[in-house]
C-alpha atoms as a PDB file:
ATOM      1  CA  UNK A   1      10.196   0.638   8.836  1.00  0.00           C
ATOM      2  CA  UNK A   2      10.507   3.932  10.825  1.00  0.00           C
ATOM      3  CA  UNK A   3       7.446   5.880  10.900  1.00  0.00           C
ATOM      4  CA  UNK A   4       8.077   9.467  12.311  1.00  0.00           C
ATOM      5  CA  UNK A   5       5.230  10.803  14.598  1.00  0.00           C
ATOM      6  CA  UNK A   6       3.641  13.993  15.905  1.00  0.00           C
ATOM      7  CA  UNK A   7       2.256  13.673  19.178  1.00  0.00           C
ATOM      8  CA  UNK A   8      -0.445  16.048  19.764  1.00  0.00           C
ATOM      9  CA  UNK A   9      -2.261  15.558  23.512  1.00  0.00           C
ATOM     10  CA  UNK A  10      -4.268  17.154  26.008  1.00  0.00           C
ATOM     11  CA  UNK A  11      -4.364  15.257  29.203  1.00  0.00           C
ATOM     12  CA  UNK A  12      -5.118  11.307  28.064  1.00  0.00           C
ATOM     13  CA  UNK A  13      -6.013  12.215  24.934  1.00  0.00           C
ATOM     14  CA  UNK A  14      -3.508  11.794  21.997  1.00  0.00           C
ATOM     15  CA  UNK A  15      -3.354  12.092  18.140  1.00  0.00           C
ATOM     16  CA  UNK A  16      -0.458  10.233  16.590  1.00  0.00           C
ATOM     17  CA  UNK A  17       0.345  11.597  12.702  1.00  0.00           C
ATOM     18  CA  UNK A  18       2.491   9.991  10.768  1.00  0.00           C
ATOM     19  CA  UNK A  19       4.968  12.607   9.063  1.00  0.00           C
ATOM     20  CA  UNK A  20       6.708  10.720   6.414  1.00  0.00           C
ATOM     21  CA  UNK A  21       2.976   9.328   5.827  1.00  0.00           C
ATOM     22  CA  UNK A  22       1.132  11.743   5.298  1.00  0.00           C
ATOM     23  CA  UNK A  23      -2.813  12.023   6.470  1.00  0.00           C
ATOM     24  CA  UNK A  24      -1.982   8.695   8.269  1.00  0.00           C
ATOM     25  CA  UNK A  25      -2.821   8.718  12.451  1.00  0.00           C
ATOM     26  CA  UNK A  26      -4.187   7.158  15.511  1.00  0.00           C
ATOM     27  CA  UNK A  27      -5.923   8.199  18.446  1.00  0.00           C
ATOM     28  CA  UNK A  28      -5.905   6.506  21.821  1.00  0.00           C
ATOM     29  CA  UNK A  29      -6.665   7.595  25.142  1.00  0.00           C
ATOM     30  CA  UNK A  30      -2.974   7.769  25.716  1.00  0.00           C
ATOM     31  CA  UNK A  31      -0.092   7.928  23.463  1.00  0.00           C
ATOM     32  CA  UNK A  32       0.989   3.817  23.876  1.00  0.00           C
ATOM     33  CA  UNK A  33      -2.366   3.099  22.841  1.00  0.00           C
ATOM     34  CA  UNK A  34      -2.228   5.263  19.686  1.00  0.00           C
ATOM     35  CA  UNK A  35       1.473   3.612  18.992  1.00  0.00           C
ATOM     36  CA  UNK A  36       0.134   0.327  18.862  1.00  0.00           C
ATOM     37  CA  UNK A  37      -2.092   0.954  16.078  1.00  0.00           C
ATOM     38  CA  UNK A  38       0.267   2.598  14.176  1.00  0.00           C
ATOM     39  CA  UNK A  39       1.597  -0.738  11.837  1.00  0.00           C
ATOM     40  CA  UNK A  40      -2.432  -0.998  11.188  1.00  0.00           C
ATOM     41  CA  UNK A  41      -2.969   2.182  10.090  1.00  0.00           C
ATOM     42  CA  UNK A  42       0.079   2.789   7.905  1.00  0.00           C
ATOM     43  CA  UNK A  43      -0.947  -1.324   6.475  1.00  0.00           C
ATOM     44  CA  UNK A  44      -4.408   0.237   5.244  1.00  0.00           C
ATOM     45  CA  UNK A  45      -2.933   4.020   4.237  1.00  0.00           C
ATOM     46  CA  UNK A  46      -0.210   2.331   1.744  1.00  0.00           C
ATOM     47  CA  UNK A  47      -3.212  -0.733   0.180  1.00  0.00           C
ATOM     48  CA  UNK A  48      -5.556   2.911  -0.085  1.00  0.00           C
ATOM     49  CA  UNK A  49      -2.720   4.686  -2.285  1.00  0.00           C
ATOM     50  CA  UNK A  50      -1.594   1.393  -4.046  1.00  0.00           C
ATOM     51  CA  UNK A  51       1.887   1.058  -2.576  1.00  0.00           C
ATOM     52  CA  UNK A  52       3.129  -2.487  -0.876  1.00  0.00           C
ATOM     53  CA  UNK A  53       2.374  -2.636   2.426  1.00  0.00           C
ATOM     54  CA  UNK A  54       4.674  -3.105   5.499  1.00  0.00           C
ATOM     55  CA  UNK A  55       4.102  -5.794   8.018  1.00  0.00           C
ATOM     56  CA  UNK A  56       4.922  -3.437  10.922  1.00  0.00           C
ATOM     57  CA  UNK A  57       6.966  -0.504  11.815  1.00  0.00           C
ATOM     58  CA  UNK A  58       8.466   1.420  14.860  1.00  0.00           C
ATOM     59  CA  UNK A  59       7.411   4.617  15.784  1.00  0.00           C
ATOM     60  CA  UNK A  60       9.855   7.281  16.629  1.00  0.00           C
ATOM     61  CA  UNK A  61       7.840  10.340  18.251  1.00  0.00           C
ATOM     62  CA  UNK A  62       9.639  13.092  16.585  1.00  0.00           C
ATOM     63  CA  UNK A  63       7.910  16.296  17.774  1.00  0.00           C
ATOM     64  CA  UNK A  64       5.265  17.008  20.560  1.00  0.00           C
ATOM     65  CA  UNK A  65       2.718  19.207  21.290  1.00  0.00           C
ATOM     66  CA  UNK A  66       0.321  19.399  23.958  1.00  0.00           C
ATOM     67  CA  UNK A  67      -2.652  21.490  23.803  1.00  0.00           C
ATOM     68  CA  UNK A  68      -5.644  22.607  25.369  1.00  0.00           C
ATOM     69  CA  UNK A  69      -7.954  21.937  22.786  1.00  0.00           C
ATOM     70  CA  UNK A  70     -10.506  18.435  22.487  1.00  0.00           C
ATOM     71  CA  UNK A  71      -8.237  15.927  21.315  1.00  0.00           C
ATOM     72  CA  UNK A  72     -10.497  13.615  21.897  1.00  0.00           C
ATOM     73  CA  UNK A  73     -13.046  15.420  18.897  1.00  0.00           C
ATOM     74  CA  UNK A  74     -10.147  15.763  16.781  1.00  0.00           C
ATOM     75  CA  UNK A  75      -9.524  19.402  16.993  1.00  0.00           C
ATOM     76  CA  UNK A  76      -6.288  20.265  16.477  1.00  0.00           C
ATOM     77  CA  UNK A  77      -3.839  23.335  15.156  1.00  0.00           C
ATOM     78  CA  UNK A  78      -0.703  21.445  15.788  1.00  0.00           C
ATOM     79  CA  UNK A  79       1.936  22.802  12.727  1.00  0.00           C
ATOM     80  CA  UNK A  80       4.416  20.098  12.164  1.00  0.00           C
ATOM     81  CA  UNK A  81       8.375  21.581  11.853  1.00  0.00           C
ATOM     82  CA  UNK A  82       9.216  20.078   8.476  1.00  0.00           C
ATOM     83  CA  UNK A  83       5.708  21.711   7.425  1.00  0.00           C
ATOM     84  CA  UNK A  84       7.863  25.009   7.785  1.00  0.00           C
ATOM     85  CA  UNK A  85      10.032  24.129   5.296  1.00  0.00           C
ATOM     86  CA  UNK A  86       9.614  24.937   1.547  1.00  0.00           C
ATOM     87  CA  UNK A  87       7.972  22.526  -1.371  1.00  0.00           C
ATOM     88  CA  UNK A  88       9.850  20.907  -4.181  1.00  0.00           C
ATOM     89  CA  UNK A  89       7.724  20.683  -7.358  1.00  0.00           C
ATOM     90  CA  UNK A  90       7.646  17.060  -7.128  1.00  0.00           C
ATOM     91  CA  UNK A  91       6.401  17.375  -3.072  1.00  0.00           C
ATOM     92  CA  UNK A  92       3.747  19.230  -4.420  1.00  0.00           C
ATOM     93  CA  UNK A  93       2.414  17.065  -6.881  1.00  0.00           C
ATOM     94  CA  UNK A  94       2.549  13.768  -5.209  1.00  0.00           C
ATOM     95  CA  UNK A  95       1.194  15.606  -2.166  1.00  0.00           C
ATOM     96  CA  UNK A  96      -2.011  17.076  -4.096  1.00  0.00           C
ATOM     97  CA  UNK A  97      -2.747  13.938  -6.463  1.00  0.00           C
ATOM     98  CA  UNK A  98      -2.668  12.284  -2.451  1.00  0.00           C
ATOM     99  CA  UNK A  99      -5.670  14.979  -1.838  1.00  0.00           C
ATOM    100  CA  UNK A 100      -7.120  14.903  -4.825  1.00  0.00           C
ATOM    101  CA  UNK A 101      -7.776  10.978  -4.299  1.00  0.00           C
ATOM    102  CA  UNK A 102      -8.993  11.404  -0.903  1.00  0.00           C
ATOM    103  CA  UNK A 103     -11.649  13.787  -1.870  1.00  0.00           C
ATOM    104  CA  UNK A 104     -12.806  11.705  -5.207  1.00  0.00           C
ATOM    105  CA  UNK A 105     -12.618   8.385  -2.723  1.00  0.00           C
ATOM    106  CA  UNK A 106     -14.691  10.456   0.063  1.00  0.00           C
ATOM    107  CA  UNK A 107     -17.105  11.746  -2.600  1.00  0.00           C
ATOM    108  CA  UNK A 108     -17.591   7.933  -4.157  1.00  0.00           C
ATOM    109  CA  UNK A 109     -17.994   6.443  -0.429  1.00  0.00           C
ATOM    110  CA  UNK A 110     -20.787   9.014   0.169  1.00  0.00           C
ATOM    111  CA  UNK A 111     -22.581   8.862  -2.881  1.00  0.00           C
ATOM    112  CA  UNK A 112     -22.759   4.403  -2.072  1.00  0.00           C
ATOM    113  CA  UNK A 113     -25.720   5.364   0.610  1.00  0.00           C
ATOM    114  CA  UNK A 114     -28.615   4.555  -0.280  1.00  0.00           C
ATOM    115  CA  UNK A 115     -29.562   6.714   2.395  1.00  0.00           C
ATOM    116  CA  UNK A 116     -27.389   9.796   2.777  1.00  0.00           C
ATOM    117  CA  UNK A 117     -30.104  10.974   5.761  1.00  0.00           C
ATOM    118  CA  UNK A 118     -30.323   7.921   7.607  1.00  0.00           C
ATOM    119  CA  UNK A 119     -27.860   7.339  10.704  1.00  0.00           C
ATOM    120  CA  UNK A 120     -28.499   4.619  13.226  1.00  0.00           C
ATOM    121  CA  UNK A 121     -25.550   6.975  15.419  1.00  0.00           C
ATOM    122  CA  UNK A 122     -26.684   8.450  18.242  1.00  0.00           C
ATOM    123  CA  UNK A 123     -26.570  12.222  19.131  1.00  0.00           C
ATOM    124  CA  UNK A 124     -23.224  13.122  20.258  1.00  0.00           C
ATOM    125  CA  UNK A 125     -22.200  16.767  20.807  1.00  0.00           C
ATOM    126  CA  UNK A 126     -18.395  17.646  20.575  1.00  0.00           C
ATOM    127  CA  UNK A 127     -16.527  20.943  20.871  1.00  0.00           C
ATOM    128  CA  UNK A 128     -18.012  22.520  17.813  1.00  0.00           C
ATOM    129  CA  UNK A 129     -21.964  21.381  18.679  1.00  0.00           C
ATOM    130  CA  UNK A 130     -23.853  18.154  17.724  1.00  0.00           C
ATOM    131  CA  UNK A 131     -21.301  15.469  15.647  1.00  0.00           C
ATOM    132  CA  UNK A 132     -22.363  14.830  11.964  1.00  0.00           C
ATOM    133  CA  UNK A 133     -23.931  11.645  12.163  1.00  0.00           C
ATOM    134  CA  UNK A 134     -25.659  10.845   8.351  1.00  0.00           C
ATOM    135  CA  UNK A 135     -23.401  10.384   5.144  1.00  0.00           C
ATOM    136  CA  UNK A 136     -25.096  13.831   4.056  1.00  0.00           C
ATOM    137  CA  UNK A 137     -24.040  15.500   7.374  1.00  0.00           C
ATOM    138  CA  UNK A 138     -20.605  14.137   7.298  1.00  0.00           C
ATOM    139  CA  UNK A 139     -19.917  15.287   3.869  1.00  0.00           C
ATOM    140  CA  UNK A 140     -21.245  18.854   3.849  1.00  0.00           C
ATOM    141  CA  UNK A 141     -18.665  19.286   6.806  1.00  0.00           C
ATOM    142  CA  UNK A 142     -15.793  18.008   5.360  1.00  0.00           C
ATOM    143  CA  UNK A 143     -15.942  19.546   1.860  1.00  0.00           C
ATOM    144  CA  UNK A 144     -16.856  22.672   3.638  1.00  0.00           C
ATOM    145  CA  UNK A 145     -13.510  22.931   5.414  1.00  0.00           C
ATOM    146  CA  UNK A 146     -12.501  24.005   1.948  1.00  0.00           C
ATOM    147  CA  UNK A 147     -13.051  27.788   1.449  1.00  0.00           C
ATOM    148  CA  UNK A 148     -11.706  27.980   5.345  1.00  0.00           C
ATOM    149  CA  UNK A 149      -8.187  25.715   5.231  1.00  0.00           C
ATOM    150  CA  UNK A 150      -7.129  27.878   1.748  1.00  0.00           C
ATOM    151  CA  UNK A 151      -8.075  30.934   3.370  1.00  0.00           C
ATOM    152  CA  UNK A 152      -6.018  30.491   6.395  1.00  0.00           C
ATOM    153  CA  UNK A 153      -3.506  30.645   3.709  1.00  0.00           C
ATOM    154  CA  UNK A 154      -4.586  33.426   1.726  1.00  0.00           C
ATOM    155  CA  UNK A 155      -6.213  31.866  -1.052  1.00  0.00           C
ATOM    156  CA  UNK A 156      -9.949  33.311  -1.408  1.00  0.00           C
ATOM    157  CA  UNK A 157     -11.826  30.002  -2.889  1.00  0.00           C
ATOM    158  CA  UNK A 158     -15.683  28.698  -1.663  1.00  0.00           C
ATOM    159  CA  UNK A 159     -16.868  25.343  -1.284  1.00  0.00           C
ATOM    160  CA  UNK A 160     -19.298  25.096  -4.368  1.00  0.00           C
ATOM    161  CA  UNK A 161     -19.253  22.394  -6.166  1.00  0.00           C
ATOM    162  CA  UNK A 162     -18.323  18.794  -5.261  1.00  0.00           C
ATOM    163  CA  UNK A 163     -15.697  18.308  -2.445  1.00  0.00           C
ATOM    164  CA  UNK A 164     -13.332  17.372  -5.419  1.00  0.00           C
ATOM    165  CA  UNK A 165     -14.305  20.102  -7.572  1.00  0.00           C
ATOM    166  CA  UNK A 166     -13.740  22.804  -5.104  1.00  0.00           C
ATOM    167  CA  UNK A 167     -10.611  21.242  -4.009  1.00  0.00           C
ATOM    168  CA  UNK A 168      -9.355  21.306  -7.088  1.00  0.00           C
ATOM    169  CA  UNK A 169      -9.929  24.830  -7.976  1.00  0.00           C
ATOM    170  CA  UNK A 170      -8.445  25.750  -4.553  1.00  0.00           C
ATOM    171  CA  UNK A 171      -5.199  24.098  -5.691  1.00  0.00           C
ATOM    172  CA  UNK A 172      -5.725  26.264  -8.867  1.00  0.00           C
ATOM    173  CA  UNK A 173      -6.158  29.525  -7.233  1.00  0.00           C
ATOM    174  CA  UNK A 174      -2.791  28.452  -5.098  1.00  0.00           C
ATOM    175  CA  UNK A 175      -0.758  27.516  -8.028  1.00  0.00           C
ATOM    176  CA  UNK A 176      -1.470  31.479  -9.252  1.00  0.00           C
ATOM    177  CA  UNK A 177       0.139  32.965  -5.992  1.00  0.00           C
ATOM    178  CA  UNK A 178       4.051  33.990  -6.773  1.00  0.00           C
ATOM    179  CA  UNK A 179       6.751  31.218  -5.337  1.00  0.00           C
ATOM    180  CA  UNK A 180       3.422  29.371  -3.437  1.00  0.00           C
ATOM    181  CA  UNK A 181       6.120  27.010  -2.797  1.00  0.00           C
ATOM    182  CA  UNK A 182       7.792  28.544  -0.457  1.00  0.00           C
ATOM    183  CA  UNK A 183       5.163  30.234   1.695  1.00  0.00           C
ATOM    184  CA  UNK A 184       6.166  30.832   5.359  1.00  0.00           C
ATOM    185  CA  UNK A 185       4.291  29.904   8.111  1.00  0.00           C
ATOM    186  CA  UNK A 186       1.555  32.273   8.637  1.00  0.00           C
ATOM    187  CA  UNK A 187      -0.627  32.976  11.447  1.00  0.00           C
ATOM    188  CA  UNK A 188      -4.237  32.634  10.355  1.00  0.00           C
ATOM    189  CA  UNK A 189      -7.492  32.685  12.404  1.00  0.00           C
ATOM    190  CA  UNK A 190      -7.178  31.684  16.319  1.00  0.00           C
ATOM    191  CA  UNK A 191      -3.590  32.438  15.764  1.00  0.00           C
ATOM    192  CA  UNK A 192      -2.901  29.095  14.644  1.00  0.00           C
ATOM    193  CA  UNK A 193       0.085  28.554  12.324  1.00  0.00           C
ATOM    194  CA  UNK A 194      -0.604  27.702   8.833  1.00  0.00           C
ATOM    195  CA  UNK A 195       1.757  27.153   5.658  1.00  0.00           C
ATOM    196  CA  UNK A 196       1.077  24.650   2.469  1.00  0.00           C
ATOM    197  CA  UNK A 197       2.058  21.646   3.749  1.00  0.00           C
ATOM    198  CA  UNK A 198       0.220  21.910   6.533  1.00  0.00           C
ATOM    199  CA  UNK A 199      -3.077  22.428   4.431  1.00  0.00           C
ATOM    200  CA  UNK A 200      -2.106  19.772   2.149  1.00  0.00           C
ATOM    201  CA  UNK A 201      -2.237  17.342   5.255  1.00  0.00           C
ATOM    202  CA  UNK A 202      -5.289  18.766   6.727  1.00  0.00           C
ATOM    203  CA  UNK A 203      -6.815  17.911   3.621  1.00  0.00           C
ATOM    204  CA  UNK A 204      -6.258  14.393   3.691  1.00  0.00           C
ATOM    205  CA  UNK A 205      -6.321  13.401   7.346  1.00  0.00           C
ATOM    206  CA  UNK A 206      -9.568  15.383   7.660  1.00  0.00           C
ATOM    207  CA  UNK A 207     -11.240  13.520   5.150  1.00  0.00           C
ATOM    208  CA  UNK A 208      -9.760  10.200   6.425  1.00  0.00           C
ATOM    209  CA  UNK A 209     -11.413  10.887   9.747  1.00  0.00           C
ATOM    210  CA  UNK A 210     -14.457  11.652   8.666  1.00  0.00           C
ATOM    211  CA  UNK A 211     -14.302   8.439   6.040  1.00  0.00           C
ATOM    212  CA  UNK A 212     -13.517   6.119   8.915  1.00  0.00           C
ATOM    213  CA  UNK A 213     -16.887   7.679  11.084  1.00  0.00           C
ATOM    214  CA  UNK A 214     -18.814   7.239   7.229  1.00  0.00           C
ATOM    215  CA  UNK A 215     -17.953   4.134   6.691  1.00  0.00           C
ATOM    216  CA  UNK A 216     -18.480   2.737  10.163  1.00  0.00           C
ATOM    217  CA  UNK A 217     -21.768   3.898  10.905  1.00  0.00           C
ATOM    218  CA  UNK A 218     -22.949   3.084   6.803  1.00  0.00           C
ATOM    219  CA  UNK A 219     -22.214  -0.499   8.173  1.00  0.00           C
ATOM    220  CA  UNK A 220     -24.015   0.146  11.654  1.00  0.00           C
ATOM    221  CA  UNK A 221     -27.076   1.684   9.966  1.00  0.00           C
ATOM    222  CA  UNK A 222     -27.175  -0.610   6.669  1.00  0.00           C
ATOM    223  CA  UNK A 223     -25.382  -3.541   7.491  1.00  0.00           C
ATOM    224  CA  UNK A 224     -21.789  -5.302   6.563  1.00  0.00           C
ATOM    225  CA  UNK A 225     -21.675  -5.273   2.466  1.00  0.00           C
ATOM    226  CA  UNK A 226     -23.985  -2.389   2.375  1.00  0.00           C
ATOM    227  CA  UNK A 227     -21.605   0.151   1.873  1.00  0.00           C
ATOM    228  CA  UNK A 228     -17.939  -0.345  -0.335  1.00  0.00           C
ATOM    229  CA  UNK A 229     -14.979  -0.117   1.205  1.00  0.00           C
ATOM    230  CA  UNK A 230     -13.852   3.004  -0.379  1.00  0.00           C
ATOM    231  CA  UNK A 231     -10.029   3.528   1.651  1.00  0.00           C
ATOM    232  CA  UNK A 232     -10.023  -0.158   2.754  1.00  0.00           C
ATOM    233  CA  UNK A 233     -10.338   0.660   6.473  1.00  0.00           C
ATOM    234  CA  UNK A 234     -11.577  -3.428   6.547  1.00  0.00           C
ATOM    235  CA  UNK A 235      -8.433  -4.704   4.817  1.00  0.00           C
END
């Protein structure tokens, strides 16, 4: 199978996303190292959503950017070309029930702790201050991404509420703006580009990010079993 893949970098530092899967990616300190764990991490993405897995795939690097911000943290404002293009009805829905699970699954892995303020991490600071390092921590920052990736948009939406809950009425308040569909590309804070697709994805790679650093250090902190393999990053 051909998986398609933006190439984001700064330096030795590279993001691979997978466009025709997406919220999949690898990092690496350079981009061969990301390729090779590209069959993995499309593997687990397809056994998370239900689908058949592959047994490998080729990567085709389709677009590139390089940038100047930490790769290496995950920051990123990279805007894909096909998320440019408008959304058919049935994009949209496969594309939200996609986010919709990731933030139910994210909310069910951190509500397994039996500890949500216990970390055996250590302190690590990162381009935006000191790394989340408890289940608590790493939560409150990704559902709070909420009320800032619909705004970038235009959509005026807060992060009370469970991550899914305030998702969900973030997809609500969208839905209400005339032909949402076919949004252009808008610049939004920083001047990065934004359009729907692009906060669809953000959505669900963000959270997958953030699941992979949960569920890791719930097994560092409580040990293997401790914590359920929510998105099957063990599989």
């Amino acid at each position: 199978m051909k998986i398609r893949c933006v190439w984001e970098h700064n330096g030795s530092d590279s993001i691979l996303y997978a466009d025709n899967y997406i919220g999949a990616f690898t990092r690496g300190a350079s981009q061969e190292e990301a390729v090779l764990k590209m069959s993995e991490e499309i593997r687990r993405f397809q056994l998370w959503k239900g689908e058949a897995p592959i047994d490998e795939c080729d990567v085709e690097i389709v677009q590139e950017k390089e940038s100047d911000l930490q790769v290496r943290d995950a920051d990123s404002d990279v805007l894909f070309r096909t998320e440019e293009m408008p959304l058919s009805a049935e994009e949209y829905r496969y594309l939200k029930s996609v986010a919709m699970k990731s933030a139910e699954d994210f909310h069910a892995l951190y509500t397994s702790f039996p500890d949500k303020n216990k970390s055996a991490n250590p302190v690590r600071k990162t381009f935006y201050g000191a790394a989340p390092r408890t289940a608590e921590e790493m939560y409150q920052h990704t559902k709070n991404v909420n009320a800032y990736y619909f705004s970038e948009i235009g959509v005026d939406v807060d992060n009370e509420g469970t991550i899914a809950s305030c998702r969900a009425r973030g997809f609500d308040a969208l839905e209400t703006v005339p032909d949402f569909l076919s949004l252009k590309a808008v610049a939004g804070s920083y001047d990065e580009l934004w359009s729907v697709r692009k906060v669809l994805r953000r959505f669900i790679w963000h959270d997958r990010i953030h699941a992979k650093a949960m569920y890791k250090m719930g097994i560092l902190t409580f040990g293997a079993g401790a914590i359920p393999d929510v998105f099957g990053f063990s599989r």
